[in-house]
PDB file of N, CA and C in Angstrom:
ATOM      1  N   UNK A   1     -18.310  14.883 -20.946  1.00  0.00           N
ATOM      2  CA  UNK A   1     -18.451  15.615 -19.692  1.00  0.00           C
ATOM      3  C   UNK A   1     -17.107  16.211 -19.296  1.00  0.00           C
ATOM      4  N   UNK A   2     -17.070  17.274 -18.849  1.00  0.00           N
ATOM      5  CA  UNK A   2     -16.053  17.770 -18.314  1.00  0.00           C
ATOM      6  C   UNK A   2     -15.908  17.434 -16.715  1.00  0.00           C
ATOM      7  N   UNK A   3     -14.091  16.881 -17.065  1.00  0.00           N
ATOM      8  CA  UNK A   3     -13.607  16.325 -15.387  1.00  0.00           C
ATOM      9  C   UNK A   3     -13.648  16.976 -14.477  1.00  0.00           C
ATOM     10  N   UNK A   4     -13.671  18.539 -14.615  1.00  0.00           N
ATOM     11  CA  UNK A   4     -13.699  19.458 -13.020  1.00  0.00           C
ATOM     12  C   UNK A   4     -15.168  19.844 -13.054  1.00  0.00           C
ATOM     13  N   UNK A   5     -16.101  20.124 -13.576  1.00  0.00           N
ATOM     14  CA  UNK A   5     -17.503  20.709 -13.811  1.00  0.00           C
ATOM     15  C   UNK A   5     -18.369  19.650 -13.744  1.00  0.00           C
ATOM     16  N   UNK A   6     -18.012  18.414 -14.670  1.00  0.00           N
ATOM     17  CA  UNK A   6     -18.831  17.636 -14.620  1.00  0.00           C
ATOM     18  C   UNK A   6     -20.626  17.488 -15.774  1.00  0.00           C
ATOM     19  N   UNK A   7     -20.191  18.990 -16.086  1.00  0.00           N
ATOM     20  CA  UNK A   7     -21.026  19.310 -17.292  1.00  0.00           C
ATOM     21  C   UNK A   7     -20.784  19.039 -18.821  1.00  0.00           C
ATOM     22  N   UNK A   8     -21.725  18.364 -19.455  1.00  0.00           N
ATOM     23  CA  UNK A   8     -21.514  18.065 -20.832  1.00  0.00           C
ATOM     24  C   UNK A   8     -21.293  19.381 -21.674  1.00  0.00           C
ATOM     25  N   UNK A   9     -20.259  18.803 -22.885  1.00  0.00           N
ATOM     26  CA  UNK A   9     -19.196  19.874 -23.154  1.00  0.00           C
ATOM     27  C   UNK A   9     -19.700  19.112 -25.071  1.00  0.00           C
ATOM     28  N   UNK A  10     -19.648  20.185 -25.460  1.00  0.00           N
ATOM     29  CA  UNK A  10     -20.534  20.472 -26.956  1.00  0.00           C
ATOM     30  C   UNK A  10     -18.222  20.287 -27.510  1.00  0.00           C
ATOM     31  N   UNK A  11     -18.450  20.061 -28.900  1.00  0.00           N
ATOM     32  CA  UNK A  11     -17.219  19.878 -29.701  1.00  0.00           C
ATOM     33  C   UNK A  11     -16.945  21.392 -29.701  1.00  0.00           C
ATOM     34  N   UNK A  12     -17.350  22.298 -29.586  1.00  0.00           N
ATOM     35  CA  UNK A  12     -16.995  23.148 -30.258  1.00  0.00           C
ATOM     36  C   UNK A  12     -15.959  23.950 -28.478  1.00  0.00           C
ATOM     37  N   UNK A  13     -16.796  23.717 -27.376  1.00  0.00           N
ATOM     38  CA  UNK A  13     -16.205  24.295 -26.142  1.00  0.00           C
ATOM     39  C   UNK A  13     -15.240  22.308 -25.556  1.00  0.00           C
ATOM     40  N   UNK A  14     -14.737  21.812 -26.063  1.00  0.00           N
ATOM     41  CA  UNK A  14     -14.224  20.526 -25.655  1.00  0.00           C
ATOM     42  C   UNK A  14     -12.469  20.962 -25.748  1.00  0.00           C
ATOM     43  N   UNK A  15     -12.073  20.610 -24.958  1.00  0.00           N
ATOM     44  CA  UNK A  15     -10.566  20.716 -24.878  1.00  0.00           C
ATOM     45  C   UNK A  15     -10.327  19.032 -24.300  1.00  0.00           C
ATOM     46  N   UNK A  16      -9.424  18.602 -25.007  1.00  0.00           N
ATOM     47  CA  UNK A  16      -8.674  17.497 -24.076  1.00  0.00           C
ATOM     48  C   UNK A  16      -7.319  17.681 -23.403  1.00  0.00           C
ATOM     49  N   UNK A  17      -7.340  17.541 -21.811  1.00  0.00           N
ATOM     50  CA  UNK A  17      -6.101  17.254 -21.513  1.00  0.00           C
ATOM     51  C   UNK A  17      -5.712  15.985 -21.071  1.00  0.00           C
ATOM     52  N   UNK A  18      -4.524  15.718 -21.598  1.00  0.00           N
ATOM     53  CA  UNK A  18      -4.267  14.658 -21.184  1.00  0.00           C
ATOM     54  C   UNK A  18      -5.336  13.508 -21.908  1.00  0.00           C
ATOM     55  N   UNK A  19      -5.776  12.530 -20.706  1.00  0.00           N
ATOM     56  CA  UNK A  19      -6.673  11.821 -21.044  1.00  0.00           C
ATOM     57  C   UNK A  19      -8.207  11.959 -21.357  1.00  0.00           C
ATOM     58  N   UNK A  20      -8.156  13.123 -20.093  1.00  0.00           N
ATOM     59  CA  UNK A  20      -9.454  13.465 -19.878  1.00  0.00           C
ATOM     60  C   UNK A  20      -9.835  14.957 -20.650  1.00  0.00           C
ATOM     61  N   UNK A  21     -11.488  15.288 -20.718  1.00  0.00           N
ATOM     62  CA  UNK A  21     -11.737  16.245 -21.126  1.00  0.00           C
ATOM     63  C   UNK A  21     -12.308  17.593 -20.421  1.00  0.00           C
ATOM     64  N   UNK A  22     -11.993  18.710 -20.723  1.00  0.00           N
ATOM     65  CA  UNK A  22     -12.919  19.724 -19.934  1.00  0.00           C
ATOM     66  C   UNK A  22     -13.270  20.857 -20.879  1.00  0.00           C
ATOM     67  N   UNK A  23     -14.041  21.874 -19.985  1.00  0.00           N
ATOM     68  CA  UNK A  23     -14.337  23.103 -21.096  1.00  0.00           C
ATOM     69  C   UNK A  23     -13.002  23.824 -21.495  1.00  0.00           C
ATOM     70  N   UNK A  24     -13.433  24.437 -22.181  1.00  0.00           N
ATOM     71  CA  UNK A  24     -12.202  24.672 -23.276  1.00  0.00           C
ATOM     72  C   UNK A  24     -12.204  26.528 -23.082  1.00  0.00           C
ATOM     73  N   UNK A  25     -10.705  26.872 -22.172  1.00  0.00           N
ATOM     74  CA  UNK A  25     -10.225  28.151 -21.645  1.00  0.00           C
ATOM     75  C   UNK A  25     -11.089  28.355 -20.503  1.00  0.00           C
ATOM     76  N   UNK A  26     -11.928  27.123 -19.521  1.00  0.00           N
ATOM     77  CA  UNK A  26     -12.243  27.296 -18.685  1.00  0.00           C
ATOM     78  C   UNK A  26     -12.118  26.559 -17.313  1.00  0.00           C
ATOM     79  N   UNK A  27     -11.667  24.929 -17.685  1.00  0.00           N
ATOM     80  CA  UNK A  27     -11.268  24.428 -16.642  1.00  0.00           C
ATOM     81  C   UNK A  27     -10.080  23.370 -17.106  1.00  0.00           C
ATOM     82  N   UNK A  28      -9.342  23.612 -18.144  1.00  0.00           N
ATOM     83  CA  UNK A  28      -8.033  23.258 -18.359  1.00  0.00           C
ATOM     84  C   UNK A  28      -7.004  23.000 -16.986  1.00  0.00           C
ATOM     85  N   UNK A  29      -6.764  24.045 -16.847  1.00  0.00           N
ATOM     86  CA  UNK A  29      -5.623  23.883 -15.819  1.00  0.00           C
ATOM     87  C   UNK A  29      -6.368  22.871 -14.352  1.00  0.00           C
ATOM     88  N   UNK A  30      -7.419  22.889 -14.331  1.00  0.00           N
ATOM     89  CA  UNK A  30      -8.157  22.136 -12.869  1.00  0.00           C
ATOM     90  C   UNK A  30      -7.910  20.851 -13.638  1.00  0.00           C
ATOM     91  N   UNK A  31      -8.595  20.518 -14.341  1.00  0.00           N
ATOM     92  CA  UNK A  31      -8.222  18.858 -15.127  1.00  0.00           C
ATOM     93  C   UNK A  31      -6.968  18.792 -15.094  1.00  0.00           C
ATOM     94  N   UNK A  32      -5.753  19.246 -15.414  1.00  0.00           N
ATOM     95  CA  UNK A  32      -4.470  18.649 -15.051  1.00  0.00           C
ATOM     96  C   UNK A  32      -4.034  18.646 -13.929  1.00  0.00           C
ATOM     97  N   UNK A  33      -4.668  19.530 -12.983  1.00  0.00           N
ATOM     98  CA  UNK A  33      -4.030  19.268 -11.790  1.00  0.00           C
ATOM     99  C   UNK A  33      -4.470  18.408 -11.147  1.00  0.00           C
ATOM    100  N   UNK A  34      -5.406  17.615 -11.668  1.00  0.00           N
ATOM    101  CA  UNK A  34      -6.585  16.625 -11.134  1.00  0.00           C
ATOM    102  C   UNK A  34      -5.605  15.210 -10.980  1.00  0.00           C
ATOM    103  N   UNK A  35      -5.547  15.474 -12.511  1.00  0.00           N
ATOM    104  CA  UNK A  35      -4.825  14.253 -13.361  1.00  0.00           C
ATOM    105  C   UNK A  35      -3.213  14.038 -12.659  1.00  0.00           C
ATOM    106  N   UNK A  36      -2.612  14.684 -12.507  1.00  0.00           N
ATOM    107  CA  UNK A  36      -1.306  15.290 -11.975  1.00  0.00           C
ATOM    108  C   UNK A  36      -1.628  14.230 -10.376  1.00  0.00           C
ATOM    109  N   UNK A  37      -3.027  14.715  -9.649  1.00  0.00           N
ATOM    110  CA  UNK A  37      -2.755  14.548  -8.139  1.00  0.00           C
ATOM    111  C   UNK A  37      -3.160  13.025  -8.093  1.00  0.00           C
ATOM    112  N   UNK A  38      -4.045  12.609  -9.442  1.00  0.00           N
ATOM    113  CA  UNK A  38      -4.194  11.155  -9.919  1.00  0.00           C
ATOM    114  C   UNK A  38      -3.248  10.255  -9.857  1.00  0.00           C
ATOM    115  N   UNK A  39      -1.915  10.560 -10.493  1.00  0.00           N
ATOM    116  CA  UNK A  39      -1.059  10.074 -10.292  1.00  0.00           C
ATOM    117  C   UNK A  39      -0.064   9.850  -9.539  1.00  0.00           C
ATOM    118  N   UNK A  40       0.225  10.943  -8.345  1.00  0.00           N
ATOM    119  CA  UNK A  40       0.735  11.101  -7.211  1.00  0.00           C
ATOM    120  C   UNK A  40       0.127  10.069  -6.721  1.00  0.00           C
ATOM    121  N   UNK A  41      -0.872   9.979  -6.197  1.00  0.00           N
ATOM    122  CA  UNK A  41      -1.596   9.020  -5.496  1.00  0.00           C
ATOM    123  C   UNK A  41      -1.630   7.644  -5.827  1.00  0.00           C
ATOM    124  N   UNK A  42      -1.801   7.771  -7.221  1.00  0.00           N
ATOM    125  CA  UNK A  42      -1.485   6.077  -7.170  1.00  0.00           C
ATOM    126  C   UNK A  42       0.634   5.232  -7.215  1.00  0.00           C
ATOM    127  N   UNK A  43       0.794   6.475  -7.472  1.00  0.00           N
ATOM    128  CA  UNK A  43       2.678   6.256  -6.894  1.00  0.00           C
ATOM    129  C   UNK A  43       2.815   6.390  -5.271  1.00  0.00           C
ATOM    130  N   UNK A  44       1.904   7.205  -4.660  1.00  0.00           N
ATOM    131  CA  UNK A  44       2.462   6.693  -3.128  1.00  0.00           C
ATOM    132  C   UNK A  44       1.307   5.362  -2.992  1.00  0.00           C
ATOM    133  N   UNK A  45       0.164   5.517  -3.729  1.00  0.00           N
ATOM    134  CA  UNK A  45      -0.370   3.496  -2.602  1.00  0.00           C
ATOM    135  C   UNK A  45       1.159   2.670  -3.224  1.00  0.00           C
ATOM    136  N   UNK A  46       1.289   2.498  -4.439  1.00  0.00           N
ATOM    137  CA  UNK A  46       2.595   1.650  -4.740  1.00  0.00           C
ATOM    138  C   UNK A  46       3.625   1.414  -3.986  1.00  0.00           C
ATOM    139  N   UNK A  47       4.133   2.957  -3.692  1.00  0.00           N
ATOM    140  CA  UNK A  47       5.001   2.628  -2.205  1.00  0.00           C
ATOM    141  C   UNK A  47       4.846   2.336  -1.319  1.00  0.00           C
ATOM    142  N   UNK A  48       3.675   2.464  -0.751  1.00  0.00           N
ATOM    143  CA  UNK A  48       3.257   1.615   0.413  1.00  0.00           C
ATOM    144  C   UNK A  48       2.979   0.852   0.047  1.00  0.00           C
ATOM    145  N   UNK A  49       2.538  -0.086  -0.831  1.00  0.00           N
ATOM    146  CA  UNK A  49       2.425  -1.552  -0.681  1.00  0.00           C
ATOM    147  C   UNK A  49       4.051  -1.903  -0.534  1.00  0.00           C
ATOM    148  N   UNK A  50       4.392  -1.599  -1.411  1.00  0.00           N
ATOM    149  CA  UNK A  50       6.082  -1.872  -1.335  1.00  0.00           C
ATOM    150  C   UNK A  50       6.954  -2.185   0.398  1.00  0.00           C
ATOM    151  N   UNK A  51       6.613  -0.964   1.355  1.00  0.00           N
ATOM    152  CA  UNK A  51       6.876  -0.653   2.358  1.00  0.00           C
ATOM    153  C   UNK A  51       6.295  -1.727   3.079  1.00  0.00           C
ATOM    154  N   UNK A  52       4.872  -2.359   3.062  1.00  0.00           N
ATOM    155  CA  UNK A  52       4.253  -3.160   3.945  1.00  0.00           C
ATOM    156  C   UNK A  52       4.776  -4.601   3.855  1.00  0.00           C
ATOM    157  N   UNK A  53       5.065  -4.958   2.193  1.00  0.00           N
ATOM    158  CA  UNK A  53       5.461  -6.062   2.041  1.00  0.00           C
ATOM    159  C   UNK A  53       6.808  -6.402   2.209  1.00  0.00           C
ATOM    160  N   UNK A  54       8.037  -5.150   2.080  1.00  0.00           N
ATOM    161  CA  UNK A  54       8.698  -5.331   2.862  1.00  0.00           C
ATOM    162  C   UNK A  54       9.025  -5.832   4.240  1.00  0.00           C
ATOM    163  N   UNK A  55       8.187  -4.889   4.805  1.00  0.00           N
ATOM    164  CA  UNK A  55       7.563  -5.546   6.021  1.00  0.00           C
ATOM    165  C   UNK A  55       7.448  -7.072   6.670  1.00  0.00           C
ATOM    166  N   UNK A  56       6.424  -7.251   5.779  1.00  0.00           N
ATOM    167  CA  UNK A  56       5.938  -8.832   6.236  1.00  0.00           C
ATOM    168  C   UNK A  56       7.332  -9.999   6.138  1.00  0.00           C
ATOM    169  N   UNK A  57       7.948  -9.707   4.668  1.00  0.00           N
ATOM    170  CA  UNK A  57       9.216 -10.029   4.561  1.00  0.00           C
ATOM    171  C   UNK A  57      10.233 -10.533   5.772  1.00  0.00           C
ATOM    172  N   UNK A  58      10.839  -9.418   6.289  1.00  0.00           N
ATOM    173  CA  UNK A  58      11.180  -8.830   7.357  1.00  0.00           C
ATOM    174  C   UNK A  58      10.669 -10.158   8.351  1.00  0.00           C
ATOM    175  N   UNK A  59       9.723  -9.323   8.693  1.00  0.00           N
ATOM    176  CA  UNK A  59       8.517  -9.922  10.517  1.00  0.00           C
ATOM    177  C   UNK A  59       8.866 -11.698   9.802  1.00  0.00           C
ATOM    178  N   UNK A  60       8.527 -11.934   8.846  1.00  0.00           N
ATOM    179  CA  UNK A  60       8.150 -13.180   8.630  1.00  0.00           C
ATOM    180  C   UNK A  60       9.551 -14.173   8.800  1.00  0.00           C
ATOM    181  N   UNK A  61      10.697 -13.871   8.422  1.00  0.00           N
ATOM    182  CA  UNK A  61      12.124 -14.262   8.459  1.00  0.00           C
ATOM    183  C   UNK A  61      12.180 -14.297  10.205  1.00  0.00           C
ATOM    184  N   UNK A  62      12.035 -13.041  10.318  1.00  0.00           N
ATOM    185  CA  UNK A  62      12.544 -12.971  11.737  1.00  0.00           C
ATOM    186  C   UNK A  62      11.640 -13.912  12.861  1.00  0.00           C
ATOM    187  N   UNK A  63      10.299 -14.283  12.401  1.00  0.00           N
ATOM    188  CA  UNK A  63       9.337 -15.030  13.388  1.00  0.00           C
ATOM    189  C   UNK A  63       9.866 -16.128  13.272  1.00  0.00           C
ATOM    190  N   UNK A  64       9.925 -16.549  12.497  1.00  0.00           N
ATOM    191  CA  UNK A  64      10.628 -18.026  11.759  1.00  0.00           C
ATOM    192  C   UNK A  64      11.496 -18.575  12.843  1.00  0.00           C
ATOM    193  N   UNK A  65      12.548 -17.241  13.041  1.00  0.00           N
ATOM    194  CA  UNK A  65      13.615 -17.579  13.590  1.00  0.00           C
ATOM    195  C   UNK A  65      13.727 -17.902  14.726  1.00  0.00           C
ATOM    196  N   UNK A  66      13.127 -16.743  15.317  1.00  0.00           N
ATOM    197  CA  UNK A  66      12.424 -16.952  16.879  1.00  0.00           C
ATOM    198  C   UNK A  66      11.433 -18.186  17.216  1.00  0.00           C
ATOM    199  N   UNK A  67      10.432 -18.458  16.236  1.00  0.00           N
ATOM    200  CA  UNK A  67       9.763 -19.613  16.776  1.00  0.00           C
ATOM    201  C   UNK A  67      10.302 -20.646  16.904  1.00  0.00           C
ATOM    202  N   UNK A  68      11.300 -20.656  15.739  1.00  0.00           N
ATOM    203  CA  UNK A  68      11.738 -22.578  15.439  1.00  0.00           C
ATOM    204  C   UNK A  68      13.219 -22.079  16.572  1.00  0.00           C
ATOM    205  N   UNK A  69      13.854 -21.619  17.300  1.00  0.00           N
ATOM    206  CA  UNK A  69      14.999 -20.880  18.559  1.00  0.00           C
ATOM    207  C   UNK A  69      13.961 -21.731  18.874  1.00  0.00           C
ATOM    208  N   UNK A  70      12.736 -21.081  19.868  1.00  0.00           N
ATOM    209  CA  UNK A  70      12.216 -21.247  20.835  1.00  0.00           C
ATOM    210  C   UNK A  70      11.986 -22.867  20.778  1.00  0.00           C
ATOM    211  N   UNK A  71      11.075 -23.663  19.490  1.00  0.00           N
ATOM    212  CA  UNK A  71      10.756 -25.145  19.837  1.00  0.00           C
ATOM    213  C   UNK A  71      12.180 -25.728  19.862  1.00  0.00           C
ATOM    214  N   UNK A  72      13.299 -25.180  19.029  1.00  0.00           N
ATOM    215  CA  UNK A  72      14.409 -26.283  19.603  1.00  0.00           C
ATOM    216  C   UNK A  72      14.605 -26.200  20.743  1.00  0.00           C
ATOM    217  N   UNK A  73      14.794 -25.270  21.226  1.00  0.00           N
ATOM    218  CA  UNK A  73      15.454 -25.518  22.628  1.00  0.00           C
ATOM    219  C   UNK A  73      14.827 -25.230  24.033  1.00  0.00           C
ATOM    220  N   UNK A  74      13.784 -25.822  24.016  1.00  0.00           N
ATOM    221  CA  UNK A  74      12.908 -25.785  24.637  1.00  0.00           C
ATOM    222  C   UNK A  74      13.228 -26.871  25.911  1.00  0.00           C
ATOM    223  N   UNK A  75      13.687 -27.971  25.399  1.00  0.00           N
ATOM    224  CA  UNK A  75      14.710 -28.972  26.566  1.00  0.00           C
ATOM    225  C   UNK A  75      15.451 -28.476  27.572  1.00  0.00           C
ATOM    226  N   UNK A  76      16.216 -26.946  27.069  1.00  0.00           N
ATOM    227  CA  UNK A  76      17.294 -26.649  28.155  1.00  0.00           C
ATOM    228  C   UNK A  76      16.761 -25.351  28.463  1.00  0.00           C
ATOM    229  N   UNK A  77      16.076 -24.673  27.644  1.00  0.00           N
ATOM    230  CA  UNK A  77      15.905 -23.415  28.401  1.00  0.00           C
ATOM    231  C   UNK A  77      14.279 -23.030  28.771  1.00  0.00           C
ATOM    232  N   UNK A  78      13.311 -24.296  28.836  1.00  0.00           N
ATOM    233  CA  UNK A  78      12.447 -24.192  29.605  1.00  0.00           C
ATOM    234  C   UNK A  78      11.095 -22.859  29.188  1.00  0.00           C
ATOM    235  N   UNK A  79      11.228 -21.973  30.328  1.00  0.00           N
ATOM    236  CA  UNK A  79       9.936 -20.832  30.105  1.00  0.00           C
ATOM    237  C   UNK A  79      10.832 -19.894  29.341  1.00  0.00           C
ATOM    238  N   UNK A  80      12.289 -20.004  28.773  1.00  0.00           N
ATOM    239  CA  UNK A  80      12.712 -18.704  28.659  1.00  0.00           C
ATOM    240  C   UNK A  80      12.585 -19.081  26.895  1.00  0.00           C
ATOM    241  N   UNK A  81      12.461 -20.456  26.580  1.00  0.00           N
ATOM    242  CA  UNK A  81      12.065 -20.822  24.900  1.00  0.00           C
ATOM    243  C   UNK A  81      10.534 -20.917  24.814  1.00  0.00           C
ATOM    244  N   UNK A  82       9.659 -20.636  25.197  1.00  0.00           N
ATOM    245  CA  UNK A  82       8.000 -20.472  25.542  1.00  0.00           C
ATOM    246  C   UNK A  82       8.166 -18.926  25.086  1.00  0.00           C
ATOM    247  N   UNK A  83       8.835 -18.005  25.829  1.00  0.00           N
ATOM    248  CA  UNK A  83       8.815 -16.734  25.685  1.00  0.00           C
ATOM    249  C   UNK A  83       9.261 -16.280  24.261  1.00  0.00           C
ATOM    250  N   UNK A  84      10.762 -17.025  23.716  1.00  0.00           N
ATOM    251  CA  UNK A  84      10.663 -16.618  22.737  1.00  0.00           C
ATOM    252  C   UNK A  84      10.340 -17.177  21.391  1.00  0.00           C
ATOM    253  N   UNK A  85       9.416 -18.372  21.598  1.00  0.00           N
ATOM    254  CA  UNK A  85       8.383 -19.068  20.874  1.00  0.00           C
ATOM    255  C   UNK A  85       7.228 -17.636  20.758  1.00  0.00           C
ATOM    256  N   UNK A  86       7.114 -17.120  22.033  1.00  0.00           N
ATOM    257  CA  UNK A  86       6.153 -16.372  21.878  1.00  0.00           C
ATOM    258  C   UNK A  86       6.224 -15.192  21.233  1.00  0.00           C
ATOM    259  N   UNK A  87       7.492 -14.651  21.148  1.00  0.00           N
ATOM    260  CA  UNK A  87       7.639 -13.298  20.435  1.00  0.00           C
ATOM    261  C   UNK A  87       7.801 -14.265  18.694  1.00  0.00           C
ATOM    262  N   UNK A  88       8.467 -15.054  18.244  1.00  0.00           N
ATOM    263  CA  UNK A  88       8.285 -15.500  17.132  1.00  0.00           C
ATOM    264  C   UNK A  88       6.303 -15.810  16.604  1.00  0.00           C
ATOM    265  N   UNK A  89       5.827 -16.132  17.429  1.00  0.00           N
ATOM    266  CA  UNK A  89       4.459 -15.715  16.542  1.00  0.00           C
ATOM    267  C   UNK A  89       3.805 -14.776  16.653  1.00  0.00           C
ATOM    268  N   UNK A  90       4.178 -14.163  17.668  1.00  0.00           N
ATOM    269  CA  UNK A  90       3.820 -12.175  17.270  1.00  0.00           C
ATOM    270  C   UNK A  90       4.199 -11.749  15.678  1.00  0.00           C
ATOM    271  N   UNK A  91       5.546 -11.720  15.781  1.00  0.00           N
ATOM    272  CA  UNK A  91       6.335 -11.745  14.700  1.00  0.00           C
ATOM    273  C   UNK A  91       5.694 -11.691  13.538  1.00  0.00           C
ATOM    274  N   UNK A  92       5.083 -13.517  13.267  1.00  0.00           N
ATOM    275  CA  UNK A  92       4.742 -14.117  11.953  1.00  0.00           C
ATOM    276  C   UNK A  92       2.704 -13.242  11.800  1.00  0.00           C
ATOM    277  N   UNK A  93       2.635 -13.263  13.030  1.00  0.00           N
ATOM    278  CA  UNK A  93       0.845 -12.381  12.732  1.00  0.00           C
ATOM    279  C   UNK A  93       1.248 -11.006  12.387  1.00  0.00           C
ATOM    280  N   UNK A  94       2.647 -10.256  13.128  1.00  0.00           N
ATOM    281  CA  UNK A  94       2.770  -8.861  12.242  1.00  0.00           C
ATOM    282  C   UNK A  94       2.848  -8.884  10.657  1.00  0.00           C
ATOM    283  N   UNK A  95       3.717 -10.227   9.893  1.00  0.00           N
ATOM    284  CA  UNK A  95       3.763 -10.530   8.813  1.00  0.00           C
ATOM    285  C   UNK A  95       2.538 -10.628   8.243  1.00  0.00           C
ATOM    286  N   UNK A  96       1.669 -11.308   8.653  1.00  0.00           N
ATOM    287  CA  UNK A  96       0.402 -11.641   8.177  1.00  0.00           C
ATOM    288  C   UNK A  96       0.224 -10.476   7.992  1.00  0.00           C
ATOM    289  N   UNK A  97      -0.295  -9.566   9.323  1.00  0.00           N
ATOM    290  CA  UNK A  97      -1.039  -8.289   9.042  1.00  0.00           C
ATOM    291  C   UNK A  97      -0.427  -7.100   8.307  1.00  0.00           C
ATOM    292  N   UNK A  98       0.771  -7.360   7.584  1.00  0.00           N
ATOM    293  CA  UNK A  98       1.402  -6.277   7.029  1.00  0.00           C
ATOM    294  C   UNK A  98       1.403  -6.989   5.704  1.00  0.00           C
ATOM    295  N   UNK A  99       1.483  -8.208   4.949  1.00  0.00           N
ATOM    296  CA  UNK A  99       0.800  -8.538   4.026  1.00  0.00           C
ATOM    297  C   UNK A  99       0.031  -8.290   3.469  1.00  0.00           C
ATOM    298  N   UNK A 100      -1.567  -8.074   4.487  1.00  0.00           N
ATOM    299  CA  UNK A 100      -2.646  -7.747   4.254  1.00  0.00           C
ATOM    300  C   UNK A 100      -2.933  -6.363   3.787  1.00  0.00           C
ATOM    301  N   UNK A 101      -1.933  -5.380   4.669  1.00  0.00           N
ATOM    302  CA  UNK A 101      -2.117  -4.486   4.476  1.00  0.00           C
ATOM    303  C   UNK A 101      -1.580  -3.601   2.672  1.00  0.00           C
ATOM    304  N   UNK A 102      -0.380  -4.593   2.489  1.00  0.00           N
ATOM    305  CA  UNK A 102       0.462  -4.594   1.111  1.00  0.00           C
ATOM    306  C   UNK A 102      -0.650  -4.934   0.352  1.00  0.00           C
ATOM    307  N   UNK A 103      -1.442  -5.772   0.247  1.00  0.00           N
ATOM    308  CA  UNK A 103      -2.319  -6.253  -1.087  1.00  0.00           C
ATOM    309  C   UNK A 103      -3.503  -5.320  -0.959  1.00  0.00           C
ATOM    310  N   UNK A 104      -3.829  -4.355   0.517  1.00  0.00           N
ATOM    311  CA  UNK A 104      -4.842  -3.384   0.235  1.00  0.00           C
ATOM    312  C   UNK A 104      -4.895  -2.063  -0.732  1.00  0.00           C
ATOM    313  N   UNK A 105      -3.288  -2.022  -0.636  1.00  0.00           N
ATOM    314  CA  UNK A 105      -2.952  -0.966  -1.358  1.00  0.00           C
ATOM    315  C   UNK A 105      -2.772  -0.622  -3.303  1.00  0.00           C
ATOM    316  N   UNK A 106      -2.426  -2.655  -3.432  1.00  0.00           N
ATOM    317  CA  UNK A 106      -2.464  -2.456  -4.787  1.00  0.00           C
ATOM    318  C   UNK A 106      -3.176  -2.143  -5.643  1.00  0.00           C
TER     319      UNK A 106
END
């Protein structure tokens, strides 16, 4: 079958590009540009997974930090280690959800 037409293609009208096949001096150049935008696409999901899991990285260090701030010292500084107990598990659910979002992409 040909990749831009979609119509079965006899040996004699068969061209291969690349991987894929199409009619032959008729949809050549559409199959590579196909193939071409094939691969664009799967190089930017890559970077975005990259970008998200960075991410979580990131959020996840930094929640850490803030949560376990907030339970130590929670003795002397009262509602103001509650608060930033509380931004530390914001933090660690942005991690989560930017995780999630990294493994959607792979």
């Amino acid at each position: 079958m040909c990749g831009y037409c979609k119509r079965g293609v006899c040996l004699e009208c068969l061209a291969l590009v690349e991987d894929a096949l199409a009619c032959r001096d008729r949809h050549e150049a559409e199959v590579h540009a196909a193939n071409l935008a094939g691969r664009r696409h799967h190089l930017q999901s890559q970077r975005l997974a990259a970008g998200y899991l960075r991410n979580a990285i990131f959020y996840g260090l930094v929640g850490s930090l803030f949560s376990a701030f907030g339970v130590l010292q929670y003795r002397f500084l009262g509602l103001q280690a509650v608060f930033l107990l509380m931004i530390g598990l914001f933090l660690l659910y942005a991690a989560v959800a930017n995780l999630a979002e990294s493994r959607r992409f792979r």
